[in-house]
C-alpha atoms as a PDB file:
ATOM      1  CA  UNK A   1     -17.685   8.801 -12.526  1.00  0.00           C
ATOM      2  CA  UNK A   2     -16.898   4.901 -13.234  1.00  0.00           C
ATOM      3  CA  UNK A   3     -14.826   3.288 -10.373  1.00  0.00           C
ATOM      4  CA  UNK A   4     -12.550   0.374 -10.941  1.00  0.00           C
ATOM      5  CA  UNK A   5     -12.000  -2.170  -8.532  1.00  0.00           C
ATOM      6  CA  UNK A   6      -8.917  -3.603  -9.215  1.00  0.00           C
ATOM      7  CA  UNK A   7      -9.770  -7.711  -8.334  1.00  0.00           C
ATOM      8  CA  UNK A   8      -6.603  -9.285 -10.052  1.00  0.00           C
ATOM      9  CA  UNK A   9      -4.773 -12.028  -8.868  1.00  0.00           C
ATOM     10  CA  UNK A  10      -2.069 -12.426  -6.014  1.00  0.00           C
ATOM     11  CA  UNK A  11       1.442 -11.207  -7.681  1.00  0.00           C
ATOM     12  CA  UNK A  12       4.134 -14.183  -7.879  1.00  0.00           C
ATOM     13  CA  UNK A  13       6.993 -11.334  -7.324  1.00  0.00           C
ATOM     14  CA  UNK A  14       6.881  -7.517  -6.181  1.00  0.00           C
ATOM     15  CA  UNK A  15       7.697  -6.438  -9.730  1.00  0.00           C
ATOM     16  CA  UNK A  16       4.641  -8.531 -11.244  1.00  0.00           C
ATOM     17  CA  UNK A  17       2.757  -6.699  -8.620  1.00  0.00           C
ATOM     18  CA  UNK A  18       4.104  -3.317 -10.932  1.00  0.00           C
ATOM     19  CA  UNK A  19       3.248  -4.864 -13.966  1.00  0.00           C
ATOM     20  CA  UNK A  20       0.007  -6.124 -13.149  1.00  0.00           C
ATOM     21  CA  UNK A  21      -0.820  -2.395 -11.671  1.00  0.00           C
ATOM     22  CA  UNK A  22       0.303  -0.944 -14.725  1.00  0.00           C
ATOM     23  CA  UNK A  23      -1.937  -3.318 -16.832  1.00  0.00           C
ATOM     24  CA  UNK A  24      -5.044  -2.901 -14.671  1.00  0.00           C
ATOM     25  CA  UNK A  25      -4.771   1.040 -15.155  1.00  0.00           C
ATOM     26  CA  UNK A  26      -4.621   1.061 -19.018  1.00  0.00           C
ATOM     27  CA  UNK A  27      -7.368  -1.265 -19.084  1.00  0.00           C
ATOM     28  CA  UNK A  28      -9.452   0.285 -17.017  1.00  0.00           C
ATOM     29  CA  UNK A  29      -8.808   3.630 -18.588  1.00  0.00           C
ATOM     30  CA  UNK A  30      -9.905   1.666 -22.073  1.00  0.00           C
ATOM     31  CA  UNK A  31     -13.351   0.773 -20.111  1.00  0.00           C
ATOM     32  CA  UNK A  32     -13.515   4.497 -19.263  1.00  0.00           C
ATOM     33  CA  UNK A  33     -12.975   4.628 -15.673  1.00  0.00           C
ATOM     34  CA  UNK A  34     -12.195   7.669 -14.000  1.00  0.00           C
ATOM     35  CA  UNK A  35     -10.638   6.102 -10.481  1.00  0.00           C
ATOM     36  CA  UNK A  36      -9.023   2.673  -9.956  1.00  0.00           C
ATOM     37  CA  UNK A  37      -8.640   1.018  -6.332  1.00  0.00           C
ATOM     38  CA  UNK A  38      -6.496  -1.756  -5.755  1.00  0.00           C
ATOM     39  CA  UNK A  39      -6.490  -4.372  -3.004  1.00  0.00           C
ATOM     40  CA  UNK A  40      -4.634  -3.454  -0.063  1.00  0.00           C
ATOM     41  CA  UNK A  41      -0.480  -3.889   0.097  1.00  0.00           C
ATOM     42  CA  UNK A  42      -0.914  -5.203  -3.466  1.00  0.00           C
ATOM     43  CA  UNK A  43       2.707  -3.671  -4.073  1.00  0.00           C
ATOM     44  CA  UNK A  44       4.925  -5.412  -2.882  1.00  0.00           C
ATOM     45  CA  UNK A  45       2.286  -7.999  -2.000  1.00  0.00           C
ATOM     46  CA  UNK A  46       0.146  -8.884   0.992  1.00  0.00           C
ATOM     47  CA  UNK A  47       2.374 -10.036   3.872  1.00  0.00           C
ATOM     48  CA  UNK A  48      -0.311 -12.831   5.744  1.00  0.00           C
ATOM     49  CA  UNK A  49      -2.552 -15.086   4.604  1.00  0.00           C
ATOM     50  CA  UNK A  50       0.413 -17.660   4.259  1.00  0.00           C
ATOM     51  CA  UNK A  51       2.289 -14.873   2.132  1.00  0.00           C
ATOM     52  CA  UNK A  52       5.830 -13.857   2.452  1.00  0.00           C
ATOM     53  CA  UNK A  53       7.099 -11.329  -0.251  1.00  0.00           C
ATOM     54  CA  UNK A  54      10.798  -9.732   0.518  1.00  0.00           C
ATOM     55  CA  UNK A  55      11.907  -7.735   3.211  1.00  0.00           C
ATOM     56  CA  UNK A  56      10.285  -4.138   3.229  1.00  0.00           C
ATOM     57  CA  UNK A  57      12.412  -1.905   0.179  1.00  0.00           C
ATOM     58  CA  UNK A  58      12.137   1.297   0.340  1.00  0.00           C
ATOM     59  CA  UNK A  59      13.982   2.210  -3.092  1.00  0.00           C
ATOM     60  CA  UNK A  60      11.715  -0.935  -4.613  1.00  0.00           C
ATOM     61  CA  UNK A  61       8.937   1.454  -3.588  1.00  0.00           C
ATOM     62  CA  UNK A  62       9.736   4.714  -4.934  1.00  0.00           C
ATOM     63  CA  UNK A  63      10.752   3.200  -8.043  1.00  0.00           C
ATOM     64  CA  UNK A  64       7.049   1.300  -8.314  1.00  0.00           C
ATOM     65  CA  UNK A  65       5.150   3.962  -7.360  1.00  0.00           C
ATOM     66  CA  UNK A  66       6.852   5.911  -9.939  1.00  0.00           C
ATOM     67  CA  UNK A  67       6.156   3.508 -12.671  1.00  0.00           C
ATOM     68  CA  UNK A  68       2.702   3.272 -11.453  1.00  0.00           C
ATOM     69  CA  UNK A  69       1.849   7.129 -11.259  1.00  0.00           C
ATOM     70  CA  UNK A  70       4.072   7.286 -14.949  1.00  0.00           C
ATOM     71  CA  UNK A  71       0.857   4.968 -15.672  1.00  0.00           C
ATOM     72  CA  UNK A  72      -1.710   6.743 -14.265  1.00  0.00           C
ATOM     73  CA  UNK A  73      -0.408   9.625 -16.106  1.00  0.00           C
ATOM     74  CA  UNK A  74      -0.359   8.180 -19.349  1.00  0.00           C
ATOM     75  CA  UNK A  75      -3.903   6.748 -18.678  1.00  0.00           C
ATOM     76  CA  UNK A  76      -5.420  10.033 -17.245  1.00  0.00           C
ATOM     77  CA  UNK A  77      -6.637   7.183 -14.035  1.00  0.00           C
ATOM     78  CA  UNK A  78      -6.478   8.727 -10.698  1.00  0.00           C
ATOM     79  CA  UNK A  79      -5.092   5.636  -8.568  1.00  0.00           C
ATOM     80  CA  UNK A  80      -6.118   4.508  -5.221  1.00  0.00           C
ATOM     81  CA  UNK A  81      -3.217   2.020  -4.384  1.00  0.00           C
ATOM     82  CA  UNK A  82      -3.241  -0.348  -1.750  1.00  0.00           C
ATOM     83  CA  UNK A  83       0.422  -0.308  -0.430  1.00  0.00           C
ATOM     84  CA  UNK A  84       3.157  -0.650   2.306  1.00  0.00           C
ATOM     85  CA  UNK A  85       5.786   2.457   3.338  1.00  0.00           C
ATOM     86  CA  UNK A  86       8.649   2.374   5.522  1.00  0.00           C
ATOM     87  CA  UNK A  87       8.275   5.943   8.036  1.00  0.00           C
ATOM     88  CA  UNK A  88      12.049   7.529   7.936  1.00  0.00           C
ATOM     89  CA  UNK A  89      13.197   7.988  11.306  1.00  0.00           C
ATOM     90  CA  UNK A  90      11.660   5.129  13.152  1.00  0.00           C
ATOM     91  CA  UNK A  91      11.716   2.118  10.437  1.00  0.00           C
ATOM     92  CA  UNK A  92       7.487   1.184  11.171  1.00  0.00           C
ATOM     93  CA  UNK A  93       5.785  -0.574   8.430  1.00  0.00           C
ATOM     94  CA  UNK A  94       2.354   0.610   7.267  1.00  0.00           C
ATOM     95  CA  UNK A  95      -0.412  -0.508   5.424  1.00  0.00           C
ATOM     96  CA  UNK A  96      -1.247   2.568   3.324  1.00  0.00           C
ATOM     97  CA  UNK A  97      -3.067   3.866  -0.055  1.00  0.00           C
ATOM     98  CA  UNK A  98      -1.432   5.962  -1.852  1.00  0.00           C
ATOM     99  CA  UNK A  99      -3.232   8.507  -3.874  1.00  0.00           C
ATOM    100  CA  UNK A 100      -2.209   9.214  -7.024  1.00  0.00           C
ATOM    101  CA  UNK A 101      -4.263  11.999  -9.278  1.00  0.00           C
ATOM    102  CA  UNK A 102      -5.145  11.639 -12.884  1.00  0.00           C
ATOM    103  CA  UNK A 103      -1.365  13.695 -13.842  1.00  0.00           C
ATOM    104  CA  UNK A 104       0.585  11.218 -12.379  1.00  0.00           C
ATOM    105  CA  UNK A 105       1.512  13.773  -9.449  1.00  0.00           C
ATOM    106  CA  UNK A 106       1.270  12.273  -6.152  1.00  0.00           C
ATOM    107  CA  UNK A 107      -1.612  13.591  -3.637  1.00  0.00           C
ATOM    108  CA  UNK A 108      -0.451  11.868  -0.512  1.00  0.00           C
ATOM    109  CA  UNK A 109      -0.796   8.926   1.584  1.00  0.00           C
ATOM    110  CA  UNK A 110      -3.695   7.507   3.877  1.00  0.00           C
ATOM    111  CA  UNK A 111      -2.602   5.268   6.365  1.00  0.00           C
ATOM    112  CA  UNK A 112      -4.341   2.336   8.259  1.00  0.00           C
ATOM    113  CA  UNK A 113      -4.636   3.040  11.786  1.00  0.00           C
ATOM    114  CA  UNK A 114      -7.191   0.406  12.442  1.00  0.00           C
ATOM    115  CA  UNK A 115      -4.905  -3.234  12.703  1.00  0.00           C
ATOM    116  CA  UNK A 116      -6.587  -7.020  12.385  1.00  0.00           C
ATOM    117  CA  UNK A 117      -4.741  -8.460  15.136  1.00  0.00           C
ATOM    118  CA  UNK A 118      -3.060 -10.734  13.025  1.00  0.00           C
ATOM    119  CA  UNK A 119      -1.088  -7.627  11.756  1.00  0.00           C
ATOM    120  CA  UNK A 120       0.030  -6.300  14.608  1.00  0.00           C
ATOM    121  CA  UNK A 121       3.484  -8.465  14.567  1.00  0.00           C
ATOM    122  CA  UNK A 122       4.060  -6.937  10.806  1.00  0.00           C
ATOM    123  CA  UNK A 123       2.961  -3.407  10.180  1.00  0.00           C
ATOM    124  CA  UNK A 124       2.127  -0.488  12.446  1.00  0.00           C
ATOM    125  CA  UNK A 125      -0.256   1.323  13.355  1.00  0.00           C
ATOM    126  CA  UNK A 126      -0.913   4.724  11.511  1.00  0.00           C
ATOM    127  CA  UNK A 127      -1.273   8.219  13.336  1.00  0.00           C
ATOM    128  CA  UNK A 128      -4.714   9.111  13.832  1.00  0.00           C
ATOM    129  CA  UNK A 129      -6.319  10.672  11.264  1.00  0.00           C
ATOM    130  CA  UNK A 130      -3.886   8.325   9.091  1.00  0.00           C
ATOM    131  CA  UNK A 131      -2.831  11.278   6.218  1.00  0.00           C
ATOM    132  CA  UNK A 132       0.542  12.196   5.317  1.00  0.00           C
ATOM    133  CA  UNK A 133       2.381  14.218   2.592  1.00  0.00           C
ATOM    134  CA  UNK A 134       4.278  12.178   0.419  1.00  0.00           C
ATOM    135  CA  UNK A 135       7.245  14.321   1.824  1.00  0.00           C
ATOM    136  CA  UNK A 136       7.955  11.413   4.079  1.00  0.00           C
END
């Protein structure tokens, strides 16, 4: 199996972070890679490091992980992507992956339970164990 590591540049906008997804996955389904991982919260867009992308969206966030797992699907990539989610009910942040298989379907979430401190003031910590249906 041939892993990608997805090592692409900062995106300028939380769309650009879609498009540049959705490049990286057809190209590394053209280098035939079976898996591609991307950086962590690389959609919308890191929030630290002296980066500030847009309030949390959760309707921004269905609609790019559906483009993304449209590309995945169209690639035949299973996609580890390094993302944010808003938990219904309580509003938290997280740091998450989310999972997508080769089909496009969704397989579910793993959430970061383990915070730097300097992330504690933006995104929460995961349940233990960190897993979750995409049922939100």
């Amino acid at each position: 199996m041939r892993i990608a590591l997805a090592n692409i540049r900062y995106p300028a906008t939380p769309e650009e972070s879609v498009t540049l997804a959705e490049q990286a996955i057809a190209h590394a389904s053209s280098e035939r890679a079976g898996i591609i991982c991307f950086p962590e919260c690389f959609v919308p867009g890191y929030r630290g490091l002296g980066k500030s992308p847009p309030p949390p969206d959760p309707a921004f966030l269905d609609r790019a992980w559906s483009a993304i797992a449209a590309a995945a699907a169209k690639a035949g990539v299973v996609v580890v992507l390094g993302t944010e989610r808003m938990v219904d009910g309580d509003g938290a942040l997280l740091a998450t992956a989310l999972v997508i298989n080769r089909d496009g379907t969704i397989a579910g979430f793993q959430d970061k339970i383990q915070l730097d401190p300097s992330e504690e003031g933006t995104y929460s910590f995961g349940l233990a164990g960190g897993s979750s249906r995409p049922d939100r």
